[in-house]
Protein backbone atom coordinates (compact mmCIF):
# COMPACT_ATOMS: atom_id res chain seq x y z
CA UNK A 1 0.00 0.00 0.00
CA UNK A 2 1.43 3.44 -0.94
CA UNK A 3 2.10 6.03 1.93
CA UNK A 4 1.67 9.38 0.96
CA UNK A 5 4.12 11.63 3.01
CA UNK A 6 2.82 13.76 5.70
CA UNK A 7 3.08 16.93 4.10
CA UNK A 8 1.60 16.10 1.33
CA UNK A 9 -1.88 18.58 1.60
CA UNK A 10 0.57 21.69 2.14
CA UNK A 11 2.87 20.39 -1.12
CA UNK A 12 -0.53 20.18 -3.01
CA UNK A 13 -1.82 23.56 -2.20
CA UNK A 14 1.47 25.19 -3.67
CA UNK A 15 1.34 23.96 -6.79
CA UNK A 16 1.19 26.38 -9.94
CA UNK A 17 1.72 24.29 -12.83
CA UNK A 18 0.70 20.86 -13.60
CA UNK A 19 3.67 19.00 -16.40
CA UNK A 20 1.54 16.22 -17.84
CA UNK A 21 2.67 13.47 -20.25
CA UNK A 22 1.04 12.03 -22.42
CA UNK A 23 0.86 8.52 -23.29
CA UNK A 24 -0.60 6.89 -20.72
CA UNK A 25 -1.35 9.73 -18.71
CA UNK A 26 -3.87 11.90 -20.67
CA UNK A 27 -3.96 9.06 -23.36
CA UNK A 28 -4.39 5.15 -22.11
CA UNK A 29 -1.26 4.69 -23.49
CA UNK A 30 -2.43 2.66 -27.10
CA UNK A 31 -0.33 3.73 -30.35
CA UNK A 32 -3.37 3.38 -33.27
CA UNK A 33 -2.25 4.21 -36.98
CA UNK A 34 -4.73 4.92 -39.59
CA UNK A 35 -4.23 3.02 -42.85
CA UNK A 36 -2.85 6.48 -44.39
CA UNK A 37 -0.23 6.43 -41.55
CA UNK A 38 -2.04 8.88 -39.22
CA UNK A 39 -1.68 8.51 -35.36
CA UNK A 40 -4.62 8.58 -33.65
CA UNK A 41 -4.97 9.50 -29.72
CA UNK A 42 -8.27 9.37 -27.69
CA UNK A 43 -8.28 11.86 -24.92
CA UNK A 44 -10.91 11.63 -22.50
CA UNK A 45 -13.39 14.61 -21.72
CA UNK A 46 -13.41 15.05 -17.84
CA UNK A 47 -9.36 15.35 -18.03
CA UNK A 48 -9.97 18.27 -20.46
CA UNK A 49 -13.19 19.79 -18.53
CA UNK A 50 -10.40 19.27 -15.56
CA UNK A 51 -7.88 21.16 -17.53
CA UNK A 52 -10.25 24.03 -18.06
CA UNK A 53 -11.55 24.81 -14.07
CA UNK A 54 -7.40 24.39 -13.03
CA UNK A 55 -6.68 27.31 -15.75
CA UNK A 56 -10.15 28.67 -14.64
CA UNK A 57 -8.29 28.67 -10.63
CA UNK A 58 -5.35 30.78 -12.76
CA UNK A 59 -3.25 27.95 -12.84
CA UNK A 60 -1.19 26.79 -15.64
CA UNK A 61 -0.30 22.78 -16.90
CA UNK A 62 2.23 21.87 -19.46
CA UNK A 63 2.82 19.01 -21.92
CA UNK A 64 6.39 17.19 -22.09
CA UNK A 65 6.15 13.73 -24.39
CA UNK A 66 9.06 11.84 -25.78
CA UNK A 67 6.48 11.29 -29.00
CA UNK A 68 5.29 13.73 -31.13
CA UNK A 69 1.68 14.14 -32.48
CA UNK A 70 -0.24 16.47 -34.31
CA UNK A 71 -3.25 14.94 -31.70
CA UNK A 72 -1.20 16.53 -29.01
CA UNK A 73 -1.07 19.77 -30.42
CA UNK A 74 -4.43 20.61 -31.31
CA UNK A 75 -5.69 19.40 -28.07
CA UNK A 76 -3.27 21.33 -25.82
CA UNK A 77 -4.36 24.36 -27.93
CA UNK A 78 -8.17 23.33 -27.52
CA UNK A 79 -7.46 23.75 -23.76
CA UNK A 80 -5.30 26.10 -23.60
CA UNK A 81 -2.06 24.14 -22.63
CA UNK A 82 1.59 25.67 -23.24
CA UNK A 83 4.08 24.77 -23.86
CA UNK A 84 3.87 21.84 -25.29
CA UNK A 85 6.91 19.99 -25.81
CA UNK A 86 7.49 17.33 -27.92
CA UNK A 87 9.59 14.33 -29.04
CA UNK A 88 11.93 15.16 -25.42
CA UNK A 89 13.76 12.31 -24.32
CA UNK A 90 15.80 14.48 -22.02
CA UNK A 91 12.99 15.33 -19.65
CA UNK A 92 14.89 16.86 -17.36
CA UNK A 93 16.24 19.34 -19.98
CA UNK A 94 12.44 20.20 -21.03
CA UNK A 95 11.56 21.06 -17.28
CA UNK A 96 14.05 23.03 -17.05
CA UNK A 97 12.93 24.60 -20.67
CA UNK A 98 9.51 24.36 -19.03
CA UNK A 99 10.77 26.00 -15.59
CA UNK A 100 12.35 28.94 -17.53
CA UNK A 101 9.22 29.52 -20.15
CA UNK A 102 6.98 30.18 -16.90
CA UNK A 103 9.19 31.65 -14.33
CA UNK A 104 8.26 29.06 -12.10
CA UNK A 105 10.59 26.78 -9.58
CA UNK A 106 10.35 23.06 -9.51
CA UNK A 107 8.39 23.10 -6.36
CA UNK A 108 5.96 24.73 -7.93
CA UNK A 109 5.19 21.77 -10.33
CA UNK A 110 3.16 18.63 -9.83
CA UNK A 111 4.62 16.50 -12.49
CA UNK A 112 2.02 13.36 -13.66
CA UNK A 113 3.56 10.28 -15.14
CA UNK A 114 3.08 6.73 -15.98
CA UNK A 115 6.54 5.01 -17.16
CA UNK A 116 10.30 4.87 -16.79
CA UNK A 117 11.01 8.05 -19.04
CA UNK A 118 8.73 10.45 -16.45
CA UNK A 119 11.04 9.33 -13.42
CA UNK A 120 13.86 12.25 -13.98
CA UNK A 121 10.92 14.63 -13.63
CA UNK A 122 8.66 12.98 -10.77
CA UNK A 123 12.21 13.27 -8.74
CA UNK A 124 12.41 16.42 -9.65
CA UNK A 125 9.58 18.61 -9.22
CA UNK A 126 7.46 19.66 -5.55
CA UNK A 127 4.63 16.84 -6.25
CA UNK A 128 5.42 13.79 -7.90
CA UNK A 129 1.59 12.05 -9.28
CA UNK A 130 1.66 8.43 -10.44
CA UNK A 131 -1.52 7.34 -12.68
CA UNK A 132 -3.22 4.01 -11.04
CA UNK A 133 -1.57 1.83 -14.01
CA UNK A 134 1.62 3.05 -13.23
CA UNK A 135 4.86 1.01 -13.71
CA UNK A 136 5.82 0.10 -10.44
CA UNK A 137 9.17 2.28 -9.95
CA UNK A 138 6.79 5.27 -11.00
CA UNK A 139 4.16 4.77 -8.60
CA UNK A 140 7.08 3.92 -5.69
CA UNK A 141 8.74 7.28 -6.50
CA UNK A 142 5.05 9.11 -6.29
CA UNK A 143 3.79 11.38 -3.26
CA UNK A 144 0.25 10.91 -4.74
CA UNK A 145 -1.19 7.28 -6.95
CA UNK A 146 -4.61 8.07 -8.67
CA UNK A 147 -6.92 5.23 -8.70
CA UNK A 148 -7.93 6.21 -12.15
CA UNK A 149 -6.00 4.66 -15.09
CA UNK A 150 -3.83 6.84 -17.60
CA UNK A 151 -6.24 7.85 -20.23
CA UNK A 152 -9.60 7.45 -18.11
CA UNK A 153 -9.99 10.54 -16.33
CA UNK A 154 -6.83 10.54 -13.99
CA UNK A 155 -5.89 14.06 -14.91
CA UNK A 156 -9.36 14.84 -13.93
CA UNK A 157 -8.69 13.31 -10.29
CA UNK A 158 -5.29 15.38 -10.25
CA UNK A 159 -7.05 18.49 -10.49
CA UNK A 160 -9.53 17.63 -8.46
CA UNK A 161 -7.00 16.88 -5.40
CA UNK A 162 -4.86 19.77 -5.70
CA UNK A 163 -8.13 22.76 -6.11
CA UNK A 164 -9.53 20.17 -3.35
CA UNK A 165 -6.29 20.42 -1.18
CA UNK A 166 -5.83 24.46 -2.05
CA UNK A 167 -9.43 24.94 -0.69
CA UNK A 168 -10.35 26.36 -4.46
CA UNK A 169 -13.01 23.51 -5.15
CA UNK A 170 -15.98 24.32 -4.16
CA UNK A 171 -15.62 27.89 -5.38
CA UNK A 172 -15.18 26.82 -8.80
CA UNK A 173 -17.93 24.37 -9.68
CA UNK A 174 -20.42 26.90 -7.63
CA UNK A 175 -20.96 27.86 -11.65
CA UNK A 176 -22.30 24.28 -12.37
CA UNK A 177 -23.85 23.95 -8.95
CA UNK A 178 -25.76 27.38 -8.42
């Protein structure tokens, strides 16, 4: 059973930036190529609704991905994500691309992952998340492990936690709630 550290709450509430991958994280992690060679990604809806109350709370989230996609591009611009940085293996060096675009310091960032690649990052940055389907080394190295799979709404649940944890919740969906 995972142990989330004690200060975990406090961690959460300072967080300005959310660094997402991709596969696996806002995508379930499936490669699918059209007959014409086109990748397709599914993204699911509640991570971008998610998305779009966290920038609503004036918060920011970033994309780093060792792929590249033409998916992930118009759907970061759909929800307003930047920067988006693709085909990064050096994940460190796009934080620190990342860190310097924004102005931001790494504990600052909650970094969401789901494989070996994201470790450098989750290390890294204030708030390391690990998506429920999580290798295990990523999900070890995490302060917080969704119970939602990569791909199924576990950005969505990130979100949730951290405007939950930064008492910003309930002031938010009082639009949807009246």
């Amino acid at each position: 059973m995972h142990q989330p550290p004690p200060d975990l709450p406090a961690r959460a509430a300072a967080v300005e930036l959310l660094l997402l991958d991709v596969d696996g994280v806002l995508t379930d992690g499936s490669v699918v190529y059209a007959d014409d060679g086109t990748e397709l990604k599914r993204f699911h809806v509640r991570d971008g609704s998610g998305l779009k109350l966290w920038r609503a709370a004036g918060k920011r989230a970033a994309i780093v991905s060792g792929r590249r996609s033409v998916a992930v591009e118009r759907r970061a611009a759909e929800l307003g994500i930047a920067p988006v940085l693709q085909g990064r293996d050096d994940r460190l060096a796009a934080l620190a691309e990342v860190l310097s675009a924004t102005g931001l310091r790494p504990e600052q960032v909650c970094a969401v992952g789901d494989d070996l690649p994201d470790l450098p990052v989750l290390r890294r940055c204030g708030l390391a998340v690990a998506v429920a389907d999580a290798c295990p080394e990523v999900r070890a190295t995490a302060a917080h492990v969704t119970t939602t799979a990569g791909g199924r709404g576990a950005v969505r649940e990130v979100i949730e936690w951290l405007l939950k944890s930064g008492g910003r919740w309930d002031e938010l969906i009082a639009r949807y709630t009246g």
